[in-house]
C-alpha atoms as a PDB file:
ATOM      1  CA  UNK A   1       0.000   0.000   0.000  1.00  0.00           C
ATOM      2  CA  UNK A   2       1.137   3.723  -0.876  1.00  0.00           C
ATOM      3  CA  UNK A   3      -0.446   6.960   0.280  1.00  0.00           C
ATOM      4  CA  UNK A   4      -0.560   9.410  -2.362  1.00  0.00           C
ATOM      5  CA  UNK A   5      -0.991  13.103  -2.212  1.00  0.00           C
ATOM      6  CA  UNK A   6      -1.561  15.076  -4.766  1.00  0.00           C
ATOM      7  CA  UNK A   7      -2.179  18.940  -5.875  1.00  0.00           C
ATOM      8  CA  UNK A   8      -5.366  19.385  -8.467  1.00  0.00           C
ATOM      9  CA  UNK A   9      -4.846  22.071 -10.767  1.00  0.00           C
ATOM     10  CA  UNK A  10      -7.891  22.109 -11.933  1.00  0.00           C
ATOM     11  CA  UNK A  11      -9.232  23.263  -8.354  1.00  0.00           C
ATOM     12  CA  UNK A  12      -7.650  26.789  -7.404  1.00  0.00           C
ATOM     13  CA  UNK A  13      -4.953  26.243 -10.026  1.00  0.00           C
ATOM     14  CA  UNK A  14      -3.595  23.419  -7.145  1.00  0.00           C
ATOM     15  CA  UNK A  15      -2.494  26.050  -4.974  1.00  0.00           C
ATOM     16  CA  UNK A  16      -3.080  24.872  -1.063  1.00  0.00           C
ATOM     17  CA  UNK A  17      -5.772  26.281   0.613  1.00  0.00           C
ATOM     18  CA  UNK A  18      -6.529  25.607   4.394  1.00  0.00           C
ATOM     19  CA  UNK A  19      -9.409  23.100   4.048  1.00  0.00           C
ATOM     20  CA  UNK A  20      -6.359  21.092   2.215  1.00  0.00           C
ATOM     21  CA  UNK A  21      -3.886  21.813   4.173  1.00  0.00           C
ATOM     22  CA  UNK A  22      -5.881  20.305   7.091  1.00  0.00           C
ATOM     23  CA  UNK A  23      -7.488  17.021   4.591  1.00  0.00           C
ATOM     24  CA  UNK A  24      -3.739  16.827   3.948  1.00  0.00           C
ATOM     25  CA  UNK A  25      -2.009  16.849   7.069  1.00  0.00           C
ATOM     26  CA  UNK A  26      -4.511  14.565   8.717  1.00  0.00           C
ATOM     27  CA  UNK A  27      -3.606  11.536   5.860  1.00  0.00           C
ATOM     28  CA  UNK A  28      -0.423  11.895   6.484  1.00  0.00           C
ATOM     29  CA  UNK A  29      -0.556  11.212  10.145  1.00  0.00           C
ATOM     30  CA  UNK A  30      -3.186   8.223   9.302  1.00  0.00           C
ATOM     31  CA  UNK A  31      -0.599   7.204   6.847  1.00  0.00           C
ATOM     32  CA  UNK A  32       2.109   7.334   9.288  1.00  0.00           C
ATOM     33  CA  UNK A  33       0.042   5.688  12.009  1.00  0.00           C
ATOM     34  CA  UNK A  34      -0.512   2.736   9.818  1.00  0.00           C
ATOM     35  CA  UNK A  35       3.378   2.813   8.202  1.00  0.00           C
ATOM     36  CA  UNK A  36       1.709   3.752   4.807  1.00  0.00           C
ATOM     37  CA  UNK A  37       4.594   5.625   2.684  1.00  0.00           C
ATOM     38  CA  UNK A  38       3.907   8.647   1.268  1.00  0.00           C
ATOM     39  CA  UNK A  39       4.040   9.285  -2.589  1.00  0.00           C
ATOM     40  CA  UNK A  40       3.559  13.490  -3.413  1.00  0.00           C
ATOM     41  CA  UNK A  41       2.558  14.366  -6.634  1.00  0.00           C
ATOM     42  CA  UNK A  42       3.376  18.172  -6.779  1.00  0.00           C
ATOM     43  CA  UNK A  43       1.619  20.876  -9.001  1.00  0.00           C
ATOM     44  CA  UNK A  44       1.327  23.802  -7.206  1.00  0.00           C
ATOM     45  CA  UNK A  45       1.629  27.366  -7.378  1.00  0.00           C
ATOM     46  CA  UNK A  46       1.891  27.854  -3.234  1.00  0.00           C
ATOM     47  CA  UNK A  47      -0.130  28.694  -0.826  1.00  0.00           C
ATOM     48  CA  UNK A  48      -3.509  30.392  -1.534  1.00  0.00           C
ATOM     49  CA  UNK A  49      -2.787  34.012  -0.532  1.00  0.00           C
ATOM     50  CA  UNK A  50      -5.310  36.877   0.233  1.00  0.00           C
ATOM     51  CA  UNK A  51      -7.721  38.209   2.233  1.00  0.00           C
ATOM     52  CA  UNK A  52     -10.029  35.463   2.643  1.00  0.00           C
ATOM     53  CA  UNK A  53      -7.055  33.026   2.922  1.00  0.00           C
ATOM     54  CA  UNK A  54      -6.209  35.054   6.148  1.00  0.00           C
ATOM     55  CA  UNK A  55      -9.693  34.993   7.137  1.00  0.00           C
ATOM     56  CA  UNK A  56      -9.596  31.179   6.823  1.00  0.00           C
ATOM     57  CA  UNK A  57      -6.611  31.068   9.436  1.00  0.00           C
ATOM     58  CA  UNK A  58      -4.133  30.131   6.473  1.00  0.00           C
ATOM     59  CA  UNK A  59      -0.644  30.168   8.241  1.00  0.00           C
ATOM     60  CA  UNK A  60      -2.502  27.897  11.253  1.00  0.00           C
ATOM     61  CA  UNK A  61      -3.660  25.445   9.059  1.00  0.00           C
ATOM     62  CA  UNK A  62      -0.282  25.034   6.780  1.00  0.00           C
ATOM     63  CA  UNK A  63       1.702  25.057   9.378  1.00  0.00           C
ATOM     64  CA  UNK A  64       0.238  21.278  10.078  1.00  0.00           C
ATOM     65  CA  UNK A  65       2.067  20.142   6.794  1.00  0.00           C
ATOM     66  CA  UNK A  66       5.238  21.157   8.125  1.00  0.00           C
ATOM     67  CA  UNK A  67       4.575  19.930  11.714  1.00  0.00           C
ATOM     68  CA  UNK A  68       3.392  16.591  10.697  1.00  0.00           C
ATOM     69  CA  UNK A  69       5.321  16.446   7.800  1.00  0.00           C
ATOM     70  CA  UNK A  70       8.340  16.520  10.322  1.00  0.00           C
ATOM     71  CA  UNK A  71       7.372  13.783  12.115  1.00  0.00           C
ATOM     72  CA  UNK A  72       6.905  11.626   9.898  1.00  0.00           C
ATOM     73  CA  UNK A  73       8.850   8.141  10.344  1.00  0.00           C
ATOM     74  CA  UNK A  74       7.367   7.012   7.119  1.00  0.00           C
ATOM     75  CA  UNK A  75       9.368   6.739   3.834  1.00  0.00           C
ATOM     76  CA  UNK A  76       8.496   9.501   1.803  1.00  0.00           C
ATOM     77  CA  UNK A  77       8.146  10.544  -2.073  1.00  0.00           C
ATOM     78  CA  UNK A  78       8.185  13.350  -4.671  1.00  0.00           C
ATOM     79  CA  UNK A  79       7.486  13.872  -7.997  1.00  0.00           C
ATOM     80  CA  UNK A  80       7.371  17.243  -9.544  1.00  0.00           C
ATOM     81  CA  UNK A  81       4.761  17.360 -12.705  1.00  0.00           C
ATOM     82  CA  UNK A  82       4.689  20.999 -13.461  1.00  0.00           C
ATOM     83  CA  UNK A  83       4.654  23.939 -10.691  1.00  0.00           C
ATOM     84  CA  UNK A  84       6.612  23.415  -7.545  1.00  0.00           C
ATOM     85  CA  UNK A  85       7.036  27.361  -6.263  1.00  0.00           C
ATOM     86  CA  UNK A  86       7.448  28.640  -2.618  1.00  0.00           C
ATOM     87  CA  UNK A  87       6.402  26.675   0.530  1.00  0.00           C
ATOM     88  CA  UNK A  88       3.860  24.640  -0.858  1.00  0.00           C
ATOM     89  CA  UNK A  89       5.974  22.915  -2.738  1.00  0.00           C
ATOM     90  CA  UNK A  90       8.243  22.163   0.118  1.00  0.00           C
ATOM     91  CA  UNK A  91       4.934  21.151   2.051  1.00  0.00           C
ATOM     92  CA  UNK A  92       4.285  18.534  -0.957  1.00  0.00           C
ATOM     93  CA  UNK A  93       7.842  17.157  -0.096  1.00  0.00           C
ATOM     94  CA  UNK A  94       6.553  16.424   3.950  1.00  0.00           C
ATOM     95  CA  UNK A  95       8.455  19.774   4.375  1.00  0.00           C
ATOM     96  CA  UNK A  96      11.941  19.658   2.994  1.00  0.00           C
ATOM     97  CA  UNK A  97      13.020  18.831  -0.223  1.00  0.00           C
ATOM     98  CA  UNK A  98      16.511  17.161   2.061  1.00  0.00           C
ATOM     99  CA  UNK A  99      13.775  14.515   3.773  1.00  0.00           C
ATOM    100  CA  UNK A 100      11.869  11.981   1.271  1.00  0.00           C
ATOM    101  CA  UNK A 101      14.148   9.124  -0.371  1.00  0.00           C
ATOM    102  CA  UNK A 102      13.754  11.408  -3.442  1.00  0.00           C
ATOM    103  CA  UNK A 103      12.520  14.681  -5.493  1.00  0.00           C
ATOM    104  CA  UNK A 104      12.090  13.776  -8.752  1.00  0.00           C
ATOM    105  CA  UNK A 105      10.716  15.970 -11.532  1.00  0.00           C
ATOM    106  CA  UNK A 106       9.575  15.494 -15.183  1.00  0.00           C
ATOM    107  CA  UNK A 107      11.109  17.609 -17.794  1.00  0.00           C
ATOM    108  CA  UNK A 108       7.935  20.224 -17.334  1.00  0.00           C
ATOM    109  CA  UNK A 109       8.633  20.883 -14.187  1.00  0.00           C
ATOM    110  CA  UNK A 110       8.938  24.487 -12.921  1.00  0.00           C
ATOM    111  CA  UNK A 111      10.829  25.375  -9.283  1.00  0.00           C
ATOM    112  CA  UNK A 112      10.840  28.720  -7.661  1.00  0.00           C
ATOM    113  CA  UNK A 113      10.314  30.542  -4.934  1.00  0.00           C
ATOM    114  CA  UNK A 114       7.241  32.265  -5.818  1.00  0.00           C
ATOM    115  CA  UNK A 115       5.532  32.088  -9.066  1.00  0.00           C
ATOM    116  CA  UNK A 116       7.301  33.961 -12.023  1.00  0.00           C
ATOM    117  CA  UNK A 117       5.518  36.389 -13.041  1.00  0.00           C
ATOM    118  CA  UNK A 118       4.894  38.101  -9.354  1.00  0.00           C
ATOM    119  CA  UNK A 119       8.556  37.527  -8.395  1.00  0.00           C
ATOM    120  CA  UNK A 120       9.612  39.660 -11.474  1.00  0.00           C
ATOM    121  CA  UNK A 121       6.712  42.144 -10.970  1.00  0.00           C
ATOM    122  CA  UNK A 122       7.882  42.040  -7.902  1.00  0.00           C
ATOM    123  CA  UNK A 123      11.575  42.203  -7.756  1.00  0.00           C
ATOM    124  CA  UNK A 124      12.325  44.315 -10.596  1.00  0.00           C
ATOM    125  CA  UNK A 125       9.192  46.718 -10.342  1.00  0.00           C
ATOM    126  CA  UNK A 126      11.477  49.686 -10.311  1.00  0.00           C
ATOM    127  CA  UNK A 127      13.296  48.486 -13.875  1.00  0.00           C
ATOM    128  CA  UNK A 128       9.355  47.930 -15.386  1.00  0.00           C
ATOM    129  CA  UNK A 129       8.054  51.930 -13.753  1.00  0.00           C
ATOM    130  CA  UNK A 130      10.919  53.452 -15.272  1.00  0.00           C
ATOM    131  CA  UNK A 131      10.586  52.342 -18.518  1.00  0.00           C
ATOM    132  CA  UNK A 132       7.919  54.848 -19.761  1.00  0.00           C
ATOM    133  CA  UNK A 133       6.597  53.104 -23.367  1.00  0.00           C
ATOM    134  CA  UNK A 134       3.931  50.279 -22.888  1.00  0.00           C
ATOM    135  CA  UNK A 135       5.143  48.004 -25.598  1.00  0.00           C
ATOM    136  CA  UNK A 136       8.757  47.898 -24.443  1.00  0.00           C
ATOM    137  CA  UNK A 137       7.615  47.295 -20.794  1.00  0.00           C
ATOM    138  CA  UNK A 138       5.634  44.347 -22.050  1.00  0.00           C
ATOM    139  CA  UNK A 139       9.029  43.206 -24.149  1.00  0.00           C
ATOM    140  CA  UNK A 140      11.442  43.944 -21.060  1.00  0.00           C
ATOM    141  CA  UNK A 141       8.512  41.981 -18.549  1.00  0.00           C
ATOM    142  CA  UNK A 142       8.605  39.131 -21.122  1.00  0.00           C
ATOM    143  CA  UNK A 143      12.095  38.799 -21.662  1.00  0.00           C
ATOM    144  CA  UNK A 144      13.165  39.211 -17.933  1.00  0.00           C
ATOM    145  CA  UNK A 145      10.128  36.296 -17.362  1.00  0.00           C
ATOM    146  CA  UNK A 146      11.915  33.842 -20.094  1.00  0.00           C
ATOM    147  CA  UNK A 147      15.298  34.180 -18.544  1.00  0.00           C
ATOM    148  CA  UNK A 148      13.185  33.727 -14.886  1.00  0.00           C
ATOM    149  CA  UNK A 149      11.708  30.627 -16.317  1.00  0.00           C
ATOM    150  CA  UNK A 150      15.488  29.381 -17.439  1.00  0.00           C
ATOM    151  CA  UNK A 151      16.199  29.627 -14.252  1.00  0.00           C
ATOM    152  CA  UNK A 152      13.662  27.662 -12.700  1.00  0.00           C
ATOM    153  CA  UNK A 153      13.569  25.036 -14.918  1.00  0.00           C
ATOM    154  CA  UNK A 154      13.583  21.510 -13.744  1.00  0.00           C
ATOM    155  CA  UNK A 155      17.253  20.773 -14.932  1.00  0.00           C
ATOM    156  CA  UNK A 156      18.722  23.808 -13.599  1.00  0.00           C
ATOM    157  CA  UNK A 157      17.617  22.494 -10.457  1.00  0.00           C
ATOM    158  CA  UNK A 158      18.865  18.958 -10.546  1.00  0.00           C
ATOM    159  CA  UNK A 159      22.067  20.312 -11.622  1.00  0.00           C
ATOM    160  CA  UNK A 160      22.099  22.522  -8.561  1.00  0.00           C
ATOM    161  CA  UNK A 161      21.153  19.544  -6.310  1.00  0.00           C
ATOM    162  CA  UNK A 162      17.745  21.160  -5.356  1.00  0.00           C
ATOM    163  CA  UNK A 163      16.223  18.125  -6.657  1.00  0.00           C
ATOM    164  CA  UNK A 164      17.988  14.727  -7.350  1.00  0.00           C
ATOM    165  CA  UNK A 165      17.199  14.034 -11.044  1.00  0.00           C
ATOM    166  CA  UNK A 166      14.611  14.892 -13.955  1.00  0.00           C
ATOM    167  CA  UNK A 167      13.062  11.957 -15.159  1.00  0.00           C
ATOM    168  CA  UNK A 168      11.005  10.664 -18.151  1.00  0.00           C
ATOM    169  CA  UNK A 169       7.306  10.633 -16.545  1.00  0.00           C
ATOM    170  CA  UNK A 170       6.822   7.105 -17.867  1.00  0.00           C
ATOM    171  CA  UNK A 171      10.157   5.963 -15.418  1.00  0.00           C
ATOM    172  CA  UNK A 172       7.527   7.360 -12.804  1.00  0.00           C
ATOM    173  CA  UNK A 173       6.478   3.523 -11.596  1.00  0.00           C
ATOM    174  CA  UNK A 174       9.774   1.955 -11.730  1.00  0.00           C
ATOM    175  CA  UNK A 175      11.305   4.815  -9.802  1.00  0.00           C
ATOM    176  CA  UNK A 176       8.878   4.189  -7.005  1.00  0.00           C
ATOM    177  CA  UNK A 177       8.733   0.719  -6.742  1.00  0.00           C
ATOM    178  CA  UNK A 178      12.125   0.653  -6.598  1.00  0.00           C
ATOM    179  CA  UNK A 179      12.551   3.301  -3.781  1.00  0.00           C
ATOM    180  CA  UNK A 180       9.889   1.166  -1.883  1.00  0.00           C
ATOM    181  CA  UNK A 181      11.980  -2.170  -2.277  1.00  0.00           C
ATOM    182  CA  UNK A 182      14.856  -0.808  -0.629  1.00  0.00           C
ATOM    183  CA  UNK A 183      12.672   1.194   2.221  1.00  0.00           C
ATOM    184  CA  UNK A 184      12.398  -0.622   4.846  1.00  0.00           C
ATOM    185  CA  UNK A 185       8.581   0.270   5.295  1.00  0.00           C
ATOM    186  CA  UNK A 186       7.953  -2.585   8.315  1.00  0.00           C
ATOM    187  CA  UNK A 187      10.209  -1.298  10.833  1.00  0.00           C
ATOM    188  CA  UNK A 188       9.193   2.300  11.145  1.00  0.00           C
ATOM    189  CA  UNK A 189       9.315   3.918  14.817  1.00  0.00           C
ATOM    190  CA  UNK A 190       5.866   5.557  15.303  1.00  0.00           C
ATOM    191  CA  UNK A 191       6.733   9.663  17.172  1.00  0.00           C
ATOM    192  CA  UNK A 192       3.767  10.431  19.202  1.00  0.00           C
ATOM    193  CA  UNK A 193       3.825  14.349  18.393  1.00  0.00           C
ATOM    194  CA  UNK A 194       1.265  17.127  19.680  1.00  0.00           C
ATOM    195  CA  UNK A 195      -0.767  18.562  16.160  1.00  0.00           C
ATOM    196  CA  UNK A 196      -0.686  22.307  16.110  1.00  0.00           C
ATOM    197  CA  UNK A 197      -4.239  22.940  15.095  1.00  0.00           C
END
């Protein structure tokens, strides 16, 4: 048996929201209980952000992922399909990318700490206000976006040892049965831990 957790783009773009966060953090301590391994199928832009996020009690609730995901005793897994940006995608790796047995990604994979586009309106807002002409704002955003996404590709990160390899997606099964014939999933030590909700 294999737990699997995984982000749904299709609902909120598969960014984490706290009614996931909790769903999420709660299977992974019934996994755990039970000495289920965890497989993490990441897509996600982050954390859902904004006012109604904060309403919701966000950083309380995502906080669990980290929590639990630290006391896990469980073998853990990654695979990156497409977005893996800020803390969520740390929280779909039980909390470190340095913990499961590996962090894989396909060759679509994306890694940053925020999504693209708002790190560069971000971080180089001053650059994009200064140039005065729409059109070559738009060209300068794009281009500075492109060499943002070269950055954060998948390979650049394997070949910084953020992640251990890029992988052909259909290598996905073999990769994981593999990893779980060499865990040794029956002699886990269960860690009674308090839950911070």
């Amino acid at each position: 048996a294999i737990g699997v957790i995984a982000n749904n783009p299709l609902f909120l773009g598969g960014a984490i929201d706290a009614v996931g966060s909790d769903k999420s953090a709660r299977f992974m301590q019934l996994c755990n209980s039970f000495g289920i391994p965890l497989l993490f199928l990441c897509d996600t832009p982050g954390f859902m952000v904004g006012l109604d996020s904060e309403k919701d009690g966000m950083v309380r609730h995502c906080s669990r992922l980290f929590v639990t995901g630290a006391n896990l005793t469980v073998p853990t897994m990654t695979i990156i399909l497409r977005k893996s940006y800020g803390l969520g995608a740390q929280a779909m790796a039980g909390g470190s990318h340095k913990v499961p047995m590996f962090v894989v990604s396909w060759p679509t994979g994306e890694i940053g700490g925020m999504g693209l586009e708002g790190a560069i309106k971000l971080g180089f807002r001053k650059e994009l206000e200064a140039v005065e002409d729409s059109g070559e704002r738009k060209e300068l955003f794009d281009k500075l976006v492109a060499a943002a996404y070269e950055r954060g590709s998948c390979l650049n990160a394997a070949s910084g040892f953020e992640i251990d390899d890029v992988i052909d997606p259909k290598d996905s099964r073999h990769l994981i049965v593999r990893a779980l014939e060499t865990a040794d999933c029956n002699n886990f030590s269960r860690r009674n831990f308090v839950d911070s909700y």
